[in-house]
Protein backbone atom coordinates (compact mmCIF):
# COMPACT_ATOMS: atom_id res chain seq x y z
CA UNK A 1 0.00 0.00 0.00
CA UNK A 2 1.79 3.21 -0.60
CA UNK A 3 1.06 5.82 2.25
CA UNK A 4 1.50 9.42 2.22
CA UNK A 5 3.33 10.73 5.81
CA UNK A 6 3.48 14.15 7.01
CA UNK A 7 4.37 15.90 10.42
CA UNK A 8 5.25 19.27 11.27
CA UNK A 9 8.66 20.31 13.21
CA UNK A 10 7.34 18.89 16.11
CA UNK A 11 6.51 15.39 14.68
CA UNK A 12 9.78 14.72 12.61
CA UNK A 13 11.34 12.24 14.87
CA UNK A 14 8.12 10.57 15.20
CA UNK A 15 7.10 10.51 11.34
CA UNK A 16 10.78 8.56 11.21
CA UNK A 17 9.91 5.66 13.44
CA UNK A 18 6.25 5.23 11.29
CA UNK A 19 7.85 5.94 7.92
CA UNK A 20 10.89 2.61 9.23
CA UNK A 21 7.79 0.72 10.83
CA UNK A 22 5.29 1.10 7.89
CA UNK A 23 8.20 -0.11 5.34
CA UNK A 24 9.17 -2.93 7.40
CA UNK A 25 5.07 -4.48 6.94
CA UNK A 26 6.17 -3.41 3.40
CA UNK A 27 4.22 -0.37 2.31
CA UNK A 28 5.74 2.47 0.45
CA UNK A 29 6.02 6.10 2.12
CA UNK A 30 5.84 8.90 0.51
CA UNK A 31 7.30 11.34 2.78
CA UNK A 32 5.43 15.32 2.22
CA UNK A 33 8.03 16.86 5.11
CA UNK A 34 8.82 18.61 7.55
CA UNK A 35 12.33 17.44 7.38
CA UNK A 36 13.68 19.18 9.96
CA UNK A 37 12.99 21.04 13.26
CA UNK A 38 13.02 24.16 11.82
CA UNK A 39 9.63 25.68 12.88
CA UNK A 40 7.05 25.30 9.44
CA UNK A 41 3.25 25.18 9.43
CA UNK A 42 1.07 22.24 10.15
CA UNK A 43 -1.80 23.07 7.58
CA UNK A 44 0.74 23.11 4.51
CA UNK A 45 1.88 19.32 5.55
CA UNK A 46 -1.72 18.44 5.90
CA UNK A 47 -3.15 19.74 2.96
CA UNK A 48 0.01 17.72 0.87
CA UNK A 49 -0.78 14.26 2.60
CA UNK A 50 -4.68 15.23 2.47
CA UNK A 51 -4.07 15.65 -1.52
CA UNK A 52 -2.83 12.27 -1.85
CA UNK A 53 -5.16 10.36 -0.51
CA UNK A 54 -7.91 12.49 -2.04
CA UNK A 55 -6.62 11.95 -5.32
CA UNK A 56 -5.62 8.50 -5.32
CA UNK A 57 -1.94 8.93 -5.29
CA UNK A 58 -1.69 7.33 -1.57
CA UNK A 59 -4.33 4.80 -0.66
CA UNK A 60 -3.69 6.14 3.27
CA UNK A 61 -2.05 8.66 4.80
CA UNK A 62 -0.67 9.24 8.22
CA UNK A 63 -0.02 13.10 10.11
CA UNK A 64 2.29 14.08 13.35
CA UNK A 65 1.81 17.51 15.13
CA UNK A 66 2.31 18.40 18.63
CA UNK A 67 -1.34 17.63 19.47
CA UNK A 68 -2.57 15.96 16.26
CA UNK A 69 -5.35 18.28 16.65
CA UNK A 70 -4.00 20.80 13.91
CA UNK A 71 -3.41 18.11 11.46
CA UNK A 72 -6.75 16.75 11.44
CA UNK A 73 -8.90 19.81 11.25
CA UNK A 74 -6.69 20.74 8.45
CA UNK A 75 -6.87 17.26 6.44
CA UNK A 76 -10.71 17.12 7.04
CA UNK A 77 -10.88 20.07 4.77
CA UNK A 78 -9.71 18.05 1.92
CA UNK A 79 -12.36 16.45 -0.66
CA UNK A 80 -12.66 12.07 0.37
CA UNK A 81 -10.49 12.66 3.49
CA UNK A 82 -11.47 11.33 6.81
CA UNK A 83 -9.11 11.97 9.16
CA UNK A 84 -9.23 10.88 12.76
CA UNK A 85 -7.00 11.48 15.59
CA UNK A 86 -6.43 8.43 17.67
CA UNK A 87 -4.11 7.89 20.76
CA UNK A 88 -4.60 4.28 21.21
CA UNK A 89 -5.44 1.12 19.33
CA UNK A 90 -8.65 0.94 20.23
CA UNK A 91 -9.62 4.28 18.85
CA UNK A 92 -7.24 3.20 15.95
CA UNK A 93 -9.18 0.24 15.27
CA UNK A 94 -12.61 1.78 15.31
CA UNK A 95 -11.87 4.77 12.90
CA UNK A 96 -11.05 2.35 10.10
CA UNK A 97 -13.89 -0.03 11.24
CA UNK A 98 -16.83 2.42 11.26
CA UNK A 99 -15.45 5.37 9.90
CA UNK A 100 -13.55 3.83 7.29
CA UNK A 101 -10.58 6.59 8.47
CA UNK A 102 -8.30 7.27 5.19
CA UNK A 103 -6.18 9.64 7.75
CA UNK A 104 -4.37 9.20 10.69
CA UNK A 105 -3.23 11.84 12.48
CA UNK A 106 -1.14 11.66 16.09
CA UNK A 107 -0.14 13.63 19.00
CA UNK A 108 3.85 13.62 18.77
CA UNK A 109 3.55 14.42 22.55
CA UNK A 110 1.71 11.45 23.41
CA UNK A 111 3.28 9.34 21.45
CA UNK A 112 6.63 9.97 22.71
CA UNK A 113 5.62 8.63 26.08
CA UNK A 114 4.36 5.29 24.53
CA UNK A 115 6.72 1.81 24.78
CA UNK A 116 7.69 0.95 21.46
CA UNK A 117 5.29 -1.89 21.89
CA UNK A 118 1.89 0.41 22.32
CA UNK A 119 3.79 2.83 19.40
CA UNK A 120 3.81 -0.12 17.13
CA UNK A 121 -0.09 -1.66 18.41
CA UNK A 122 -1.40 1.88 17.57
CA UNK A 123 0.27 1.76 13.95
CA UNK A 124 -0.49 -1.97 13.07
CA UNK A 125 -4.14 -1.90 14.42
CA UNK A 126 -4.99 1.33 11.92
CA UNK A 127 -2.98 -0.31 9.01
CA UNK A 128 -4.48 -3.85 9.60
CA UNK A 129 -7.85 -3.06 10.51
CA UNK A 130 -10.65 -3.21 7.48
CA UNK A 131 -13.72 -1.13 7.17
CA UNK A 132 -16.99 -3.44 8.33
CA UNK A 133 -19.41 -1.64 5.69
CA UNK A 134 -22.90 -2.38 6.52
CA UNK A 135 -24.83 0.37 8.56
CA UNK A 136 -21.53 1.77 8.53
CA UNK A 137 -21.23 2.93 5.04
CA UNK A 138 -24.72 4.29 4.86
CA UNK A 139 -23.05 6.87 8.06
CA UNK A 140 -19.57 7.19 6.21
CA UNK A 141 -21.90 8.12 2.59
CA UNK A 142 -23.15 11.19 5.05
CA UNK A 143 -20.02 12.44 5.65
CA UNK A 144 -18.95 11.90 2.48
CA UNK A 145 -22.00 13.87 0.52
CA UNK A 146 -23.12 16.46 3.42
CA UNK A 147 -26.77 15.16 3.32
CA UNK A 148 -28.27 15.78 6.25
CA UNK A 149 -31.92 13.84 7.79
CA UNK A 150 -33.58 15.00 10.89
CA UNK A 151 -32.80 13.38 14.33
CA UNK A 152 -35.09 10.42 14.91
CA UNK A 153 -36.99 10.27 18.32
């Protein structure tokens, strides 16, 4: 699977370990910056990671800021993108399982106090994990198209 990786000057050491990790379950990484910590804004990375996925270039992509929060307002903006921000597997597991989450997007903070064994679960649960479909994709479609219905009762 080739996957699109971005992170900001906070995230660079982090975006390093995912970009080694991802190639070793042998994926391809397209790397959109930062490069260094020389200070750069998050939005720019986004909207380059965002653009792959959205136009079929990366079937995935993955996003490191400080909070993660940055990253995935700014790749939600972006046309078939849904980007979650997850700090565990289980969150992890359930944006590509009900949400069908094309983005990932991370805290480099909270990641950096992880064991390289939670690091990793996070990473291989969201790569691994397949959309169920079902009621699910009727929910996802409604994202995807902005209709809106009226609460039910």
């Amino acid at each position: 699977m080739n996957i699109g990786i971005g992170s900001d000057h906070r995230g660079v050491a982090i975006k390093t370990r995912i970009a080694s990790l991802l190639e070793s379950m042998g994926h391809t990484v397209e790397d959109c910056g930062a490069y260094s910590s020389d200070s750069c804004d998050y939005p720019d990375i986004a909207h380059a990671v965002a653009g792959l996925v959205s136009n079929g270039n990366a079937e995935r992509g993955i996003l490191v800021c400080g909070s993660g929060i940055g990253m995935s307002i700014a790749a939600n903006k972006t046309t078939a993108v849904r980007a979650a921000l997850c700090h565990d597997p289980h969150a992890a597991e359930m944006s590509r399982r009900h949400n069908d989450a094309n983005v990932l997007c991370l805290s480099a903070d909270h990641l950096e106090t992880l064991s390289d064994d939670a690091f990793n679960a996070l990473i291989e649960t969201w790569m691994t994990t397949e959309f169920e479909g079902g009621r699910h994709q009727r929910r996802v479609d409604k994202i995807t198209t902005g209709v809106k219905s009226a609460c039910h009762e």
